[in-house]
C-alpha atoms as a PDB file:
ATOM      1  CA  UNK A   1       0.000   0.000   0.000  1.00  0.00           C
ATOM      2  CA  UNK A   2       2.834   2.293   1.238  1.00  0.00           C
ATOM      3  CA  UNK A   3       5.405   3.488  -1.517  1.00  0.00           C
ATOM      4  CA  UNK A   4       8.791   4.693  -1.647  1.00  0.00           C
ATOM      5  CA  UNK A   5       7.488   8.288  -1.081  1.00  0.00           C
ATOM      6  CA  UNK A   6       5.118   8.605   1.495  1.00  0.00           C
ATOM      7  CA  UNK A   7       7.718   6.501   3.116  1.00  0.00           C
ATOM      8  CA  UNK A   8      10.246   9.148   2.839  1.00  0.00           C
ATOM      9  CA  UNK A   9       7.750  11.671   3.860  1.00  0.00           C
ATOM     10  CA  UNK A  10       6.586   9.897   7.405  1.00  0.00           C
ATOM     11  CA  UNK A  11      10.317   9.191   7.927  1.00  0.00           C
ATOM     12  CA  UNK A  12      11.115  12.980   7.895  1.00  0.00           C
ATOM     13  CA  UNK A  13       8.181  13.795   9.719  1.00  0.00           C
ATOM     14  CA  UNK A  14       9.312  11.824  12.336  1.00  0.00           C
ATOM     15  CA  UNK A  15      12.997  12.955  11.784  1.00  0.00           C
ATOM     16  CA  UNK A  16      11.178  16.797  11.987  1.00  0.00           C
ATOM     17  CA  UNK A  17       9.205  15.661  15.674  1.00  0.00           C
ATOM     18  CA  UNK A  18      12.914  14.539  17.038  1.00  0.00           C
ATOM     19  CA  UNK A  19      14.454  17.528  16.313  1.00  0.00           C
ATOM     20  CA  UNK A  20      11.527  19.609  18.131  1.00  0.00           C
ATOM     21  CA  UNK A  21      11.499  16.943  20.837  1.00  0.00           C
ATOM     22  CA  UNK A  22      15.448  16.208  21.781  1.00  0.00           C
ATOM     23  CA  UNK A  23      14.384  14.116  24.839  1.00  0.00           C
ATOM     24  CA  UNK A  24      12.461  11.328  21.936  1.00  0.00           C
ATOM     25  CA  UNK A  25      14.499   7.776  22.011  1.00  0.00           C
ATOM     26  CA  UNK A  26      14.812   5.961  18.924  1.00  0.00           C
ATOM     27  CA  UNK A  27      12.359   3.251  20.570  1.00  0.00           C
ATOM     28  CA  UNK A  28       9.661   6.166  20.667  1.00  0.00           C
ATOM     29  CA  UNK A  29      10.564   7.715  17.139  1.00  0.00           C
ATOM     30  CA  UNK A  30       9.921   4.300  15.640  1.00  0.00           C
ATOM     31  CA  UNK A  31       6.722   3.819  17.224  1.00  0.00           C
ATOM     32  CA  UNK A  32       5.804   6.934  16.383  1.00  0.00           C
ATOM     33  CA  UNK A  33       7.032   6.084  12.476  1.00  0.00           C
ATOM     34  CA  UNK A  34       5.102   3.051  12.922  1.00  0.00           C
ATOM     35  CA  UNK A  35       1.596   4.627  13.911  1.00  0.00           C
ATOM     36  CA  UNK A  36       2.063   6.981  10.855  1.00  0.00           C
ATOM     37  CA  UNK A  37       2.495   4.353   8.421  1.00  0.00           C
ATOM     38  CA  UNK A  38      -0.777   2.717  10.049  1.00  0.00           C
ATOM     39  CA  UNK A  39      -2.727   5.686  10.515  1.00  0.00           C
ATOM     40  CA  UNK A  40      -2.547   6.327   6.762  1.00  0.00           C
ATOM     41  CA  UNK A  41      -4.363   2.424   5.799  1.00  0.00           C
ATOM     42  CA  UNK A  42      -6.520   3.268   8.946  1.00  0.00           C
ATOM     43  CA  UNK A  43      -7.981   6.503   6.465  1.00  0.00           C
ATOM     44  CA  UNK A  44      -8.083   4.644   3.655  1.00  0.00           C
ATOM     45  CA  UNK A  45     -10.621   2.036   5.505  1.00  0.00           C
ATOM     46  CA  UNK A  46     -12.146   5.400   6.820  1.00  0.00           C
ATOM     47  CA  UNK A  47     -12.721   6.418   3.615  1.00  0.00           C
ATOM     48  CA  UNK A  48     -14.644   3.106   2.040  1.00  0.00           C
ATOM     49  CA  UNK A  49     -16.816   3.250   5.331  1.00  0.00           C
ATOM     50  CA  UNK A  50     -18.350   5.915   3.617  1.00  0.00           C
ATOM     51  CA  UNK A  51     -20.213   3.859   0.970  1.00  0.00           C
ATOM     52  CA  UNK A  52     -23.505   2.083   2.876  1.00  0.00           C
ATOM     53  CA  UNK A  53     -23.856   5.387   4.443  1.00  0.00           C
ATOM     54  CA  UNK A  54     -23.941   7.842   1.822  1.00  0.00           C
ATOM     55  CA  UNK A  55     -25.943   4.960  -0.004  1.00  0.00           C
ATOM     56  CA  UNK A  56     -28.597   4.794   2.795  1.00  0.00           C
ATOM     57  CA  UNK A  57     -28.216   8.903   2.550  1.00  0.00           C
ATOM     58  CA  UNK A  58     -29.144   8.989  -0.665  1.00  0.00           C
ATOM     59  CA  UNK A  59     -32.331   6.119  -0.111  1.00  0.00           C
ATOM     60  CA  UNK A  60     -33.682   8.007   3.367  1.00  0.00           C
ATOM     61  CA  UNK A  61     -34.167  11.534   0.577  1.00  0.00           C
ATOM     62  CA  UNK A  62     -36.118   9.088  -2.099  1.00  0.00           C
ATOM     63  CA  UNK A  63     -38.176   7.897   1.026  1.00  0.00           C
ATOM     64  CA  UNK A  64     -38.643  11.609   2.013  1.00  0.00           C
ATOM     65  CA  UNK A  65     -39.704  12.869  -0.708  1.00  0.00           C
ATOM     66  CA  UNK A  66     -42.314  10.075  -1.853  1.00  0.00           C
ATOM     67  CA  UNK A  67     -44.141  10.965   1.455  1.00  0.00           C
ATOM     68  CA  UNK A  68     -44.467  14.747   0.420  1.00  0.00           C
ATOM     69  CA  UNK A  69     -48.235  15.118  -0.565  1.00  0.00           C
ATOM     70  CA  UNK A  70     -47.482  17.258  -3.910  1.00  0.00           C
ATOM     71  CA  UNK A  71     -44.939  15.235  -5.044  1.00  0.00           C
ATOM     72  CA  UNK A  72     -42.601  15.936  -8.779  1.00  0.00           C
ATOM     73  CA  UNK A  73     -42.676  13.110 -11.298  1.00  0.00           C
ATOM     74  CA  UNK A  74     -39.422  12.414 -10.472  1.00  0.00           C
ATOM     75  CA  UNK A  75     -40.265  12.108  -6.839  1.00  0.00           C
ATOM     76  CA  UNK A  76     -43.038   9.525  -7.900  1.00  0.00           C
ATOM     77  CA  UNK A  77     -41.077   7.667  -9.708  1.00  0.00           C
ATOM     78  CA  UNK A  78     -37.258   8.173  -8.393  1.00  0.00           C
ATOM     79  CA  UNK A  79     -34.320   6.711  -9.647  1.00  0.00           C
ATOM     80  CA  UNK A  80     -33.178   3.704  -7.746  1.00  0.00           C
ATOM     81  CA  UNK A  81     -30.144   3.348  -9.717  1.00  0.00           C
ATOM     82  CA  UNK A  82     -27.688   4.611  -6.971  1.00  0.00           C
ATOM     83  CA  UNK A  83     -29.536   3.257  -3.459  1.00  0.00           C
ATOM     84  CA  UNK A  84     -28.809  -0.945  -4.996  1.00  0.00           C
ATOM     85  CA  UNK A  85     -25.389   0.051  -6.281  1.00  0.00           C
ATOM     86  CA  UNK A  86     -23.397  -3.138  -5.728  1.00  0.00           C
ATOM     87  CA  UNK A  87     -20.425  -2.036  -4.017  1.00  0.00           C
ATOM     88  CA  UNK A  88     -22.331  -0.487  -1.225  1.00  0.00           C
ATOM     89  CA  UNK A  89     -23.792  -3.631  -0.389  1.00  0.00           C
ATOM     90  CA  UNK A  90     -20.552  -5.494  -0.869  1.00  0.00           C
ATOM     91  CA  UNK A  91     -18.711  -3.774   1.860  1.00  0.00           C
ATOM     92  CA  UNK A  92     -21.085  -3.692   4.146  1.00  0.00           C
ATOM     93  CA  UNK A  93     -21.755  -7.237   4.067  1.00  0.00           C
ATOM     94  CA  UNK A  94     -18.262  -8.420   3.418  1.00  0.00           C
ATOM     95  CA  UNK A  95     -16.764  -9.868   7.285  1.00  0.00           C
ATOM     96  CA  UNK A  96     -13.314  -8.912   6.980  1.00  0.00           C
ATOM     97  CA  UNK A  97     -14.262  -5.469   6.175  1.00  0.00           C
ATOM     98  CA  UNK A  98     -17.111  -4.970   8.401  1.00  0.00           C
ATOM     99  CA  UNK A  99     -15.039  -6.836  11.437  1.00  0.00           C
ATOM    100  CA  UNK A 100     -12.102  -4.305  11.062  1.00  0.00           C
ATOM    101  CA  UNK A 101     -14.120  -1.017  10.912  1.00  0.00           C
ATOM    102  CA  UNK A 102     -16.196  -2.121  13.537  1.00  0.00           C
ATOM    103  CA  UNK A 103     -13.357  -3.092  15.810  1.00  0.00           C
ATOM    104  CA  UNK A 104     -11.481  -0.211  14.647  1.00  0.00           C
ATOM    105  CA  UNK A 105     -14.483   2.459  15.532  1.00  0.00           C
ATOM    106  CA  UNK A 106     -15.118   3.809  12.140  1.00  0.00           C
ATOM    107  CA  UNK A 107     -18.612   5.217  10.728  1.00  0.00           C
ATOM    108  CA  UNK A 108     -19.820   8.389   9.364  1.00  0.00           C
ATOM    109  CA  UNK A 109     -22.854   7.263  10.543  1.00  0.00           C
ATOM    110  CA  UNK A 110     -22.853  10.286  13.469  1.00  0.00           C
ATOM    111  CA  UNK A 111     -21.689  12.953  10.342  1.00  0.00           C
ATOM    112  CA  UNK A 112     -24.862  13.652   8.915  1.00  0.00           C
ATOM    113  CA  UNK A 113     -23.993  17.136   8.125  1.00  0.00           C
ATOM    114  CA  UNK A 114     -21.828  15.838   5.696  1.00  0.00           C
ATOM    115  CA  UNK A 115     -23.247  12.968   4.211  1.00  0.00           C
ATOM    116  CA  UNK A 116     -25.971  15.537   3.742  1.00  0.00           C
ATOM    117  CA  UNK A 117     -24.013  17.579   2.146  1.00  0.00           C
ATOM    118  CA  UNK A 118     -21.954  15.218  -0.018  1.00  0.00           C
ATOM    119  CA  UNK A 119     -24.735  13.867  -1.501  1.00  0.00           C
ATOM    120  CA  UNK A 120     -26.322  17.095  -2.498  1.00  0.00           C
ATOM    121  CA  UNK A 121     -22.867  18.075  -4.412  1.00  0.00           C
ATOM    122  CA  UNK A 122     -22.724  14.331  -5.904  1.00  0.00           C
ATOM    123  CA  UNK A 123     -26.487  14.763  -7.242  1.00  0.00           C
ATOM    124  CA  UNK A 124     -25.615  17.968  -9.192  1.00  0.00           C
ATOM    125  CA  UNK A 125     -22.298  16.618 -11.035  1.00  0.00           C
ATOM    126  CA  UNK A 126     -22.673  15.062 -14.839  1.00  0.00           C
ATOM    127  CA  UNK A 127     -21.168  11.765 -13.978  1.00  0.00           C
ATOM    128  CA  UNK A 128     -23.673  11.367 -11.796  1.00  0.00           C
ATOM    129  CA  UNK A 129     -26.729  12.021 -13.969  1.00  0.00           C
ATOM    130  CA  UNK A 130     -24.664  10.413 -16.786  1.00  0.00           C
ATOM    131  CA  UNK A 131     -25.234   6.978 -14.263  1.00  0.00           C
ATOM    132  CA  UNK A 132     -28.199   7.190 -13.552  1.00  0.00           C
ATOM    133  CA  UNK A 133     -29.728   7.753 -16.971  1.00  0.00           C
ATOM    134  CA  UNK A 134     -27.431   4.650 -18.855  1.00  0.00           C
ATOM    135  CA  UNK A 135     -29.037   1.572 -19.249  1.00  0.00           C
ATOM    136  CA  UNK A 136     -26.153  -0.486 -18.417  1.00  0.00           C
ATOM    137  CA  UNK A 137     -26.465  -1.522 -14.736  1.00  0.00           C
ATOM    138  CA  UNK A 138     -23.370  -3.443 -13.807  1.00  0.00           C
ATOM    139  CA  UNK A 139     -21.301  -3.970 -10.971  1.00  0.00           C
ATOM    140  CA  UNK A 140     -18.281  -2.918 -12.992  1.00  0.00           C
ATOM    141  CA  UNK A 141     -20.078   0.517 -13.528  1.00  0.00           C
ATOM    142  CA  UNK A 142     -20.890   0.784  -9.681  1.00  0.00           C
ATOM    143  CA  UNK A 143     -17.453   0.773  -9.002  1.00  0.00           C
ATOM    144  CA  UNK A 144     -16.823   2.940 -11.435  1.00  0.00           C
ATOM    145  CA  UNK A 145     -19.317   5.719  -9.788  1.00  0.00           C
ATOM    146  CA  UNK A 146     -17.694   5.235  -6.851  1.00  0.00           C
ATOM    147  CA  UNK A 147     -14.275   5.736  -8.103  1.00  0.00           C
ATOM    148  CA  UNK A 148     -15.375   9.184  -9.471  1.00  0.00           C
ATOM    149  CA  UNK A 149     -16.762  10.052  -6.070  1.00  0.00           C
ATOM    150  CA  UNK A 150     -13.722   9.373  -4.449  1.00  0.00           C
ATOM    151  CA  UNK A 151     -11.530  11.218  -7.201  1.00  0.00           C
ATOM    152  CA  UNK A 152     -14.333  14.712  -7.242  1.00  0.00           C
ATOM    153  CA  UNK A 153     -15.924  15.107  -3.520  1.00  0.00           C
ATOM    154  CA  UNK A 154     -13.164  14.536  -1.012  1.00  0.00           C
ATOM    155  CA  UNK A 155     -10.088  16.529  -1.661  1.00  0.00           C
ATOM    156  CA  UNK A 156     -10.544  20.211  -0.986  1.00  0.00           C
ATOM    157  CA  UNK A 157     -13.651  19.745   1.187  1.00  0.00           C
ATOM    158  CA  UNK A 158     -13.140  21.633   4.152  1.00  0.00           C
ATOM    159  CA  UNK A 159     -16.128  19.859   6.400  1.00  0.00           C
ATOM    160  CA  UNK A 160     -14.340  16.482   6.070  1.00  0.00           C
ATOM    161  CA  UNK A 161     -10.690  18.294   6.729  1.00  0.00           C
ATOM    162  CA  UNK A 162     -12.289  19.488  10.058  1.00  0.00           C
ATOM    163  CA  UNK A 163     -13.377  15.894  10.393  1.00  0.00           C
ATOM    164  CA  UNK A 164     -10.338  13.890   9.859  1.00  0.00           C
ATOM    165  CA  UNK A 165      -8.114  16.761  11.893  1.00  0.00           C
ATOM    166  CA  UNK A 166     -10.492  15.592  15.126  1.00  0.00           C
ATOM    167  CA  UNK A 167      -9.768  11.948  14.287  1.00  0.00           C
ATOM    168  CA  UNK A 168      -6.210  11.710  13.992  1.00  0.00           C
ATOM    169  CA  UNK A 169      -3.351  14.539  13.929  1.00  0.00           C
ATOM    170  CA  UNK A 170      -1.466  11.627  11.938  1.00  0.00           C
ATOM    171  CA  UNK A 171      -3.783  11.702   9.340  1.00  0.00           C
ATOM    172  CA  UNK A 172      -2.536  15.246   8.365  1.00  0.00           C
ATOM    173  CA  UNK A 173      -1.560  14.871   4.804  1.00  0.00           C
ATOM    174  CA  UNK A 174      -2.323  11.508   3.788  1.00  0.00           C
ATOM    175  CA  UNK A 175      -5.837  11.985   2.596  1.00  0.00           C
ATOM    176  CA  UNK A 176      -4.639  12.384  -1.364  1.00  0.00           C
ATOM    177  CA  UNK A 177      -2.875   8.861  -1.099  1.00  0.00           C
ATOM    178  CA  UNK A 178      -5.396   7.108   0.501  1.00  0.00           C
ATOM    179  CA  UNK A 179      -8.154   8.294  -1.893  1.00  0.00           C
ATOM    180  CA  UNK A 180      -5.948   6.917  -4.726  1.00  0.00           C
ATOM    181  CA  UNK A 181      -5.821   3.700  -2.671  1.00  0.00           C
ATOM    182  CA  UNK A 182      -9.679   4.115  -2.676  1.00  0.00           C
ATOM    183  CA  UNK A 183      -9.782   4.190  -6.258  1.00  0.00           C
ATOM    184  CA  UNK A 184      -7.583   1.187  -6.849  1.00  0.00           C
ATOM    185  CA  UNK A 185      -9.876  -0.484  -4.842  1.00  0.00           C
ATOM    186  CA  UNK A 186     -12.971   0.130  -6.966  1.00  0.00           C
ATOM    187  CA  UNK A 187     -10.407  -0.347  -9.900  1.00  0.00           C
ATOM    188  CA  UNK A 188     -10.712  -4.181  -8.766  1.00  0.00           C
ATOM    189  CA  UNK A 189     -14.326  -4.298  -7.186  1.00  0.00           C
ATOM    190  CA  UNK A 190     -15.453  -3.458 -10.482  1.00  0.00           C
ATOM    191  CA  UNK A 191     -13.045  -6.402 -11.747  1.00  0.00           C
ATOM    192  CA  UNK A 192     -15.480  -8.445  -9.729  1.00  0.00           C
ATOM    193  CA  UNK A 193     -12.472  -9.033  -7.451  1.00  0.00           C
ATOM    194  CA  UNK A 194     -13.042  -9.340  -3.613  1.00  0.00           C
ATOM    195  CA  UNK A 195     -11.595  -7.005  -0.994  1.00  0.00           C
ATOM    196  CA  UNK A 196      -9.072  -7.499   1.137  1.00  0.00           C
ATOM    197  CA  UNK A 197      -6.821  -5.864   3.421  1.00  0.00           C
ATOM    198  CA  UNK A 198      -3.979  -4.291   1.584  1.00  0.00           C
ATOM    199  CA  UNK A 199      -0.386  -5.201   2.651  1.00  0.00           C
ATOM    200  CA  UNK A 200       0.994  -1.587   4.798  1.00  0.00           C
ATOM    201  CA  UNK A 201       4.118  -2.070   2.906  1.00  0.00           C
ATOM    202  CA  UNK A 202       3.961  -2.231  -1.138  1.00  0.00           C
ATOM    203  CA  UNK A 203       6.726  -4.699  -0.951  1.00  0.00           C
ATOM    204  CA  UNK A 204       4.914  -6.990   1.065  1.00  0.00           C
ATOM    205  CA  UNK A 205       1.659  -7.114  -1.903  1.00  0.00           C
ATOM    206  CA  UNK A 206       1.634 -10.337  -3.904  1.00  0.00           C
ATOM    207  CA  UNK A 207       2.165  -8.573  -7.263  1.00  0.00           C
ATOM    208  CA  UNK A 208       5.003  -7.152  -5.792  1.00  0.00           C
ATOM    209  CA  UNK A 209       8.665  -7.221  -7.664  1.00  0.00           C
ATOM    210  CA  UNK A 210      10.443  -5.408  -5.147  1.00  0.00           C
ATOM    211  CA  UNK A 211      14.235  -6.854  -4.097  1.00  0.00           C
ATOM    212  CA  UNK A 212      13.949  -5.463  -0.893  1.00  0.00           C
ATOM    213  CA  UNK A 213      11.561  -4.899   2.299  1.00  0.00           C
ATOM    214  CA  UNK A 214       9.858  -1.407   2.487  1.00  0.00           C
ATOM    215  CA  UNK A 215       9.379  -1.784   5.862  1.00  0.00           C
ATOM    216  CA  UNK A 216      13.169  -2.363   6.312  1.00  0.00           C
ATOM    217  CA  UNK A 217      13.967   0.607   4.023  1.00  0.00           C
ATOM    218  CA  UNK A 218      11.952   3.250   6.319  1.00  0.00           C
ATOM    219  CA  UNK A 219      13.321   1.353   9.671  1.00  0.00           C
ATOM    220  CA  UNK A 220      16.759   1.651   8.486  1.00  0.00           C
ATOM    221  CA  UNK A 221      16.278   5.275   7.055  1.00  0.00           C
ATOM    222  CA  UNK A 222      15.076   6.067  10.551  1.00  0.00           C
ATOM    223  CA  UNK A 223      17.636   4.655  12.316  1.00  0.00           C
ATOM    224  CA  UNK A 224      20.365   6.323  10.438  1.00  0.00           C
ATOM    225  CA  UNK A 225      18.725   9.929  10.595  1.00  0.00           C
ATOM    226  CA  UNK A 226      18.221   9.369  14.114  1.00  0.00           C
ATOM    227  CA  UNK A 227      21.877   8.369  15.181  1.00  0.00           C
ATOM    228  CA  UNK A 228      23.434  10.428  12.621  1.00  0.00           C
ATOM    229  CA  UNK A 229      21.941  13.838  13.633  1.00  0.00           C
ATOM    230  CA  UNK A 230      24.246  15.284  15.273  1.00  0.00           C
ATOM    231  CA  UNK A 231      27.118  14.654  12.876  1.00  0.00           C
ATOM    232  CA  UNK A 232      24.796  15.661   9.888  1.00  0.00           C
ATOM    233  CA  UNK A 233      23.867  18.915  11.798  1.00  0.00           C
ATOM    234  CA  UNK A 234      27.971  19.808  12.133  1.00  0.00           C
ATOM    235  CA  UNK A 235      27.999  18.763   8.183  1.00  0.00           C
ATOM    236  CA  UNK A 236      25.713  21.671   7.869  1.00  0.00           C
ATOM    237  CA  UNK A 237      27.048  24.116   9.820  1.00  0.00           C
ATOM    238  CA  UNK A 238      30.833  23.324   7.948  1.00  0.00           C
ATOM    239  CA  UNK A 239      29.613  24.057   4.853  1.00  0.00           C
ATOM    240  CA  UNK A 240      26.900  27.233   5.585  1.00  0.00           C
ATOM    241  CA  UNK A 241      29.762  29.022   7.483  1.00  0.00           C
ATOM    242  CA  UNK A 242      27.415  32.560   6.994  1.00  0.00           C
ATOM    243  CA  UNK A 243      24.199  30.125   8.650  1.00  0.00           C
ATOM    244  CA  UNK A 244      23.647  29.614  12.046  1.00  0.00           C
ATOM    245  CA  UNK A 245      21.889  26.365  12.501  1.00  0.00           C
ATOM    246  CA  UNK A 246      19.303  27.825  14.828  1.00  0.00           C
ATOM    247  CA  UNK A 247      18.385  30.231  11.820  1.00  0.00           C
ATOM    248  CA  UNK A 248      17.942  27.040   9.330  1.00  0.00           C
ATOM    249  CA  UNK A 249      14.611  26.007   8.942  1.00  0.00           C
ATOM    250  CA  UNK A 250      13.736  22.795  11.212  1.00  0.00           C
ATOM    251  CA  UNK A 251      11.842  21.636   7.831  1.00  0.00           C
ATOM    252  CA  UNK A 252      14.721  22.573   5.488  1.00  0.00           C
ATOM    253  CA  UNK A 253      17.296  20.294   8.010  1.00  0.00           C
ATOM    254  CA  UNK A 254      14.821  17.561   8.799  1.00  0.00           C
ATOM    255  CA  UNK A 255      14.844  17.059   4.958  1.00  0.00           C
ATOM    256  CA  UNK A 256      18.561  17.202   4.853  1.00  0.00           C
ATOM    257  CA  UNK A 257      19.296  14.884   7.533  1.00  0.00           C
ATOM    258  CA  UNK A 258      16.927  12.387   5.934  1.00  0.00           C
ATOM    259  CA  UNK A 259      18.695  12.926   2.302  1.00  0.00           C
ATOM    260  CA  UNK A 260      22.221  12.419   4.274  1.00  0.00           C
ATOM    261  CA  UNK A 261      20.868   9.368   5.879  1.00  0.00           C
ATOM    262  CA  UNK A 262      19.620   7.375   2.800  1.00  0.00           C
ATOM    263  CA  UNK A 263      22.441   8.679   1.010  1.00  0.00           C
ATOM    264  CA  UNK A 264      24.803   6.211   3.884  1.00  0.00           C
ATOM    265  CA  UNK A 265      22.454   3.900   4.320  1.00  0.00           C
ATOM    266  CA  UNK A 266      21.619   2.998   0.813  1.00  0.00           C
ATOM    267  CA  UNK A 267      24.851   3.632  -1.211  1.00  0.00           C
ATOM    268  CA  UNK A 268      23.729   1.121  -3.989  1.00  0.00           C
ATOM    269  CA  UNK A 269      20.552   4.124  -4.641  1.00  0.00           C
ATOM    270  CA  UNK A 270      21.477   6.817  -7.238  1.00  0.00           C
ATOM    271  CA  UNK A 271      22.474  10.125  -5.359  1.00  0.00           C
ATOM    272  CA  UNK A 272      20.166  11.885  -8.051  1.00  0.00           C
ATOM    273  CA  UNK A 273      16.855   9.895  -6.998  1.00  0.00           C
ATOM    274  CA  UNK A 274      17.659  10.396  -3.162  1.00  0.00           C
ATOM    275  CA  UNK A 275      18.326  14.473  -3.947  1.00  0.00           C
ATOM    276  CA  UNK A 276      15.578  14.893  -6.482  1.00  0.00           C
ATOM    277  CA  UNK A 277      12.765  12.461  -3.731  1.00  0.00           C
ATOM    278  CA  UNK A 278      13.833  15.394  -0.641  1.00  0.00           C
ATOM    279  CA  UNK A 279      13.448  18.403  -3.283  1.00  0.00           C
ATOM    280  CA  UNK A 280      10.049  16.819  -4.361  1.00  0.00           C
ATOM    281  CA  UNK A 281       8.973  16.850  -0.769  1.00  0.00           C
ATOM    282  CA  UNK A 282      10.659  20.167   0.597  1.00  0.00           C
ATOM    283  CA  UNK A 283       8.073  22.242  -2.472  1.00  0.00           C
ATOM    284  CA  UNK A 284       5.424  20.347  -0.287  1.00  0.00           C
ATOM    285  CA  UNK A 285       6.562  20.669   3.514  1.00  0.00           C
ATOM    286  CA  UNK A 286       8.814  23.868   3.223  1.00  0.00           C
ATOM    287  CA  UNK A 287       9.674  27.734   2.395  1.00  0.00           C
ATOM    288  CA  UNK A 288       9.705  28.663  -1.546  1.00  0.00           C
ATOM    289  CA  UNK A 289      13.503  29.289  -0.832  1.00  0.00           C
ATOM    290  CA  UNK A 290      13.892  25.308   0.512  1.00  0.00           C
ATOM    291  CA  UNK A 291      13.888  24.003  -2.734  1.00  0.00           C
ATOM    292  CA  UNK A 292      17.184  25.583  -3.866  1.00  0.00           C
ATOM    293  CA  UNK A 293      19.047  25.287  -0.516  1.00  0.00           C
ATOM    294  CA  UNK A 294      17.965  21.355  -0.241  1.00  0.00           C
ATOM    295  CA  UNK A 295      19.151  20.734  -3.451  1.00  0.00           C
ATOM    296  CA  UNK A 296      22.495  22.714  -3.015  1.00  0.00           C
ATOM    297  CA  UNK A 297      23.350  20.828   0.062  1.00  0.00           C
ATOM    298  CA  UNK A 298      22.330  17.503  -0.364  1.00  0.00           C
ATOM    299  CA  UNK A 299      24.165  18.043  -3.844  1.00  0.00           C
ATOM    300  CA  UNK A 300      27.251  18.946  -1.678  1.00  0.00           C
ATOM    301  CA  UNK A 301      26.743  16.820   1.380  1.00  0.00           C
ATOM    302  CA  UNK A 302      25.835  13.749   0.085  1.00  0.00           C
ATOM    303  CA  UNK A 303      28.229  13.062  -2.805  1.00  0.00           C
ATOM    304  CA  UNK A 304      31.055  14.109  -0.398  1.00  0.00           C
ATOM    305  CA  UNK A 305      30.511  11.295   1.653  1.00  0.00           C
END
């Protein structure tokens, strides 16, 4: 589930809460590493909670509105389409998936507001209306609804932001990759294949090629940062003679301490990749200025050694 990337990212997040926290042992920055990595399949399970509900969201209005005593001709005779989509019903009655939600606490059953909400915005888009009005009714086009609603409602929507913030403080961030997990997911529902768990790591997945362990590659990236700091940070200061390290960003040396770190601990990785992955990630997590000075020090610091 878990790339190369996001890896790199929860590593220097963690790197980043060390350096604000000097007191942290390595045994507490790795569980803290750890719960990232989890928190961010823990959204993406979250996230497909989300279908029965919004499903029984969208049913509940139908019912509403066929009790209304002047009722539209669309009210009398409503669209179904949507409330027996397959996947809904899938989910919810699949026991792996409804045994780990349930023992894991998560519904949007108590968000109403936004389920409201969501479906009101869903109801209005083309794709939408474009599925309810074709005559093909297939599971395969189910999933494909669903992966639309996962790719148009979520990102950008500021009532599920406030949401997920309340939830988790790990789940900061992550809510782009998980909805692409969400979508590879209804990739394969709609392959009538069944769900299951994803692997955390994308080196542990079946169709995996990788050589190596992800899981080992984060650890050890960790573990490097973590008792390298020190030595990194007098790197730095050797070669910015007019910066004082107090004045460098904590982002901008998190990032550099991470790139120095895979740089040792994976000689066998092109220097470019390793610089280019910490740029990537400082236009993300840093100043407008970081990008240049990562680069320029990595370049420096890391083909040096």
């Amino acid at each position: 589930m878990l790339n190369r990337r996001i890896l790199r990212i929860k590593a220097f997040k963690t790197v980043y809460s060390c350096i604000e926290n000097p007191a942290m042992s390595l045994k507490d920055a790795e569980s803290l590493l750890e719960q990232s990595c989890e928190a961010t399949r823990d959204l993406y399970l979250f996230l497909l909670s989300i279908c029965r509900p919004l499903t029984d969201e969208a049913l509940s209005r139908i019912e509403a509105a066929g009790k209304k005593f002047r009722k539209s001709e669309e009210e009398m005779h409503p669209n179904l389409k949507f409330t027996r989509n397959r996947v809904a019903s899938l989910l919810s009655s699949d026991p792996d998936f409804t045994k780990i939600t349930a023992k894991k606490k998560m519904s949007f059953d108590q968000y109403d507001r936004l389920l409201r909400h969501l479906y009101e915005s869903i109801r209005e888009k083309d794709y939408f209306r474009e599925y309810l009005a074709s005559p093909v009714d297939s599971l395969e086009e189910d999933a494909s609804l669903w992966r639309k609603i996962f790719e148009n409602e979520f990102e950008d929507n500021a009532e599920l932001e406030e949401i997920l913030e309340d939830l988790s403080i790990l789940w900061n961030d992550d809510l782009a990759y998980a909805l692409n997990c969400c979508c590879a997911t209804m990739d394969s529902i709609g392959k009538a294949e069944p769900w299951c768990m994803p692997q955390l790591y994308r080196s542990d997945s079946a169709h995996s090629e990788a050589r190596e362990s992800d899981k080992a590659f984060v650890t050890k990236l960790l573990r490097t940062a973590y008792s390298g700091m020190d030595r990194y940070g007098a790197m730095l200061s050797e070669n910015t003679p007019k910066w004082d390290r107090n004045r460098i960003c904590v982002t901008d040396f998190a990032l550099i301490v991470c790139g120095i770190a895979e740089g040792e601990a994976f000689p066998s990785l092109a220097k470019k990749i390793t610089i280019n992955e910490y740029v990537e990630i400082s236009k993300f997590y840093s100043t407008p200025e970081s990008r240049g000075f990562v680069n320029g020090l990595l370049d420096k610091l890391i083909n040096k050694n």
